[in-house]
Protein backbone atom coordinates (compact mmCIF):
# COMPACT_ATOMS: atom_id res chain seq x y z
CA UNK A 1 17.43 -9.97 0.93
CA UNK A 2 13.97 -8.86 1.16
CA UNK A 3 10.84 -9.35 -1.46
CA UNK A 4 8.01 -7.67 -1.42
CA UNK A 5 4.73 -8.54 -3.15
CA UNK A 6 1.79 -6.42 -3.68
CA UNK A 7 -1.60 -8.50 -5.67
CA UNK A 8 -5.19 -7.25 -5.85
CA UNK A 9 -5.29 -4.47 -8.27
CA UNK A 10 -7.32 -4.54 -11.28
CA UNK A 11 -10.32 -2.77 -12.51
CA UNK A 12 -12.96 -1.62 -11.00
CA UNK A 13 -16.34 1.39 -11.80
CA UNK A 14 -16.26 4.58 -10.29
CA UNK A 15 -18.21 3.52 -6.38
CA UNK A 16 -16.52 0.21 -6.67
CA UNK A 17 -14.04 -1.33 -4.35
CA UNK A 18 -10.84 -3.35 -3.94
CA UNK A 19 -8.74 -4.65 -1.36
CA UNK A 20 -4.49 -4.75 -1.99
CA UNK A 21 -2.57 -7.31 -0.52
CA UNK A 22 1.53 -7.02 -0.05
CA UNK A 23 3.38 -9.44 1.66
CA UNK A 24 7.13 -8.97 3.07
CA UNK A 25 9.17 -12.07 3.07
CA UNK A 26 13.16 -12.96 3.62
CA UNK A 27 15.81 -11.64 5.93
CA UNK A 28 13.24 -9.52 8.19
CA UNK A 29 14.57 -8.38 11.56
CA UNK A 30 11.86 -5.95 12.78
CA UNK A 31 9.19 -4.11 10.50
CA UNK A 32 9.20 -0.32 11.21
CA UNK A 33 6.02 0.84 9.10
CA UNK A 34 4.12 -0.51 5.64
CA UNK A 35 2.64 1.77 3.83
CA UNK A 36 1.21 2.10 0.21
CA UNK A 37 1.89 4.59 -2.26
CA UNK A 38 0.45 5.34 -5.98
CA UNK A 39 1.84 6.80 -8.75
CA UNK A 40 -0.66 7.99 -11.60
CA UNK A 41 0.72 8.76 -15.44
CA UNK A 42 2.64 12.20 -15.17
CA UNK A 43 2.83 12.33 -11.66
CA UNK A 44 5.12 11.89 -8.76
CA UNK A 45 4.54 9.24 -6.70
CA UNK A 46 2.71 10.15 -3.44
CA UNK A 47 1.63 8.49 -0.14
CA UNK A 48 -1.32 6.61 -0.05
CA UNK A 49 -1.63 5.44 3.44
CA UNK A 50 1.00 3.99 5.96
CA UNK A 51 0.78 2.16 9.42
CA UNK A 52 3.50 1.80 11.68
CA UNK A 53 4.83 -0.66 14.17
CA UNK A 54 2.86 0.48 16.83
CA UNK A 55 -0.37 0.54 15.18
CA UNK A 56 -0.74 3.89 14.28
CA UNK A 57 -1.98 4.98 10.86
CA UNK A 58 -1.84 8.19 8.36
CA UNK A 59 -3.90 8.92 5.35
CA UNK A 60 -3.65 11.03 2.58
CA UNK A 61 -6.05 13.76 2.67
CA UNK A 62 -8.02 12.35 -0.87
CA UNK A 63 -8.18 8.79 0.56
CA UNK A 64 -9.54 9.62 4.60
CA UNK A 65 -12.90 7.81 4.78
CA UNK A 66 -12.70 5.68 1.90
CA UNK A 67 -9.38 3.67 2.36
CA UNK A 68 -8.44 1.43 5.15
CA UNK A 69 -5.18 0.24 5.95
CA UNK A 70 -4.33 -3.10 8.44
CA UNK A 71 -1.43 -5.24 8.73
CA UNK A 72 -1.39 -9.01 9.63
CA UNK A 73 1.92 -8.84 12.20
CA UNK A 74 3.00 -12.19 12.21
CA UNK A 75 2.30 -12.46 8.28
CA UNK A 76 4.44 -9.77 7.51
CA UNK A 77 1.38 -8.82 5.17
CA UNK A 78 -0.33 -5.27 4.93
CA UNK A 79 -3.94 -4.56 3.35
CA UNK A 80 -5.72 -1.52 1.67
CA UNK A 81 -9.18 -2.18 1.46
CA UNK A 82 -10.36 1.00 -0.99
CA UNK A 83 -13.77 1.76 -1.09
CA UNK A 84 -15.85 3.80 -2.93
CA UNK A 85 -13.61 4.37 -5.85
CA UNK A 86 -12.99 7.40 -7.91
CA UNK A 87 -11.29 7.26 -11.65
CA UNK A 88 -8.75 9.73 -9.40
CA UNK A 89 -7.85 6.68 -8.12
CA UNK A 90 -6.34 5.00 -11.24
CA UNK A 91 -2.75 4.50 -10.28
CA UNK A 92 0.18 1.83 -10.02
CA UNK A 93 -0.26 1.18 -6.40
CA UNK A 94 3.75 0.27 -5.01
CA UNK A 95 3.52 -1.26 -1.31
CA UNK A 96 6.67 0.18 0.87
CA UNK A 97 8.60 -1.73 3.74
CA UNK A 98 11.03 -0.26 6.27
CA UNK A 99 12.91 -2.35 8.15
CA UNK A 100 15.10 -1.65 10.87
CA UNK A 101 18.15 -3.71 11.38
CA UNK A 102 20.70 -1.46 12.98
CA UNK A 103 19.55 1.17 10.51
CA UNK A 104 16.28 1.77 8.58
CA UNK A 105 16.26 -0.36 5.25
CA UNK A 106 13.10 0.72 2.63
CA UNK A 107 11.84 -1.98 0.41
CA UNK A 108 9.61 -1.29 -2.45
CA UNK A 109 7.05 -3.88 -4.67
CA UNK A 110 7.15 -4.25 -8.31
CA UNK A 111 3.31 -1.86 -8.50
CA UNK A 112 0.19 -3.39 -8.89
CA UNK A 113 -2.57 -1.32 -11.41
CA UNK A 114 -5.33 0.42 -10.28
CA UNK A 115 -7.87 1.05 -13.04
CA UNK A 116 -11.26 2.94 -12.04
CA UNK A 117 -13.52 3.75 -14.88
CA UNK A 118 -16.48 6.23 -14.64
């Protein structure tokens, strides 16, 4: 069993910033990729930002430049640090974890809210 985590949301003005937290814990053979994804009222759920076992990172094309995504390895713990927020923003932000173990597992958080007012 896996459990996932996310804290940090809240809310914030329009130019603000926060910084989301998930942590992975439980049976956790090897970490593929974290990643975060939002879901605003209405709308499907999309990717926010996702780094991989390796390192590498991909944004979404309304976050480049203003959200940063890192992952503490041996915490099992991913950040987004979002800067310079935009009431676009507002969204449940759900952190994602796949996990390989013969085949690729995803685990999803409970959503944290992200509030931006303008």
């Amino acid at each position: 069993q896996v459990h996932v985590v996310e804290s940090g949301g809240g809310l914030v003005q329009a130019g603000g910033s926060l910084r989301l937290s998930c942590a992975a814990s439980g049976s956790i053979f090897s970490i593929n990729a974290m990643g975060w994804y939002r879901q605003a009222p209405g709308k499907q759920r999309e990717l926010v930002a996702v780094i991989r076992n390796g390192g590498s990172t991909n944004y979404a094309d309304a976050v480049k430049g203003r959200f940063t995504i890192s992952r503490d390895s041996a915490e099992n713990t991913v950040f987004l640090q979002m800067n310079s927020l935009k009431p676009e923003d507002t969204a449940v932000y759900y952190c994602n974890v796949r996990i390989i173990n013969l085949i690729e597992y995803s685990y999803w958080g409970q959503g944290t809210q992200v509030t931006v007012s303008s």
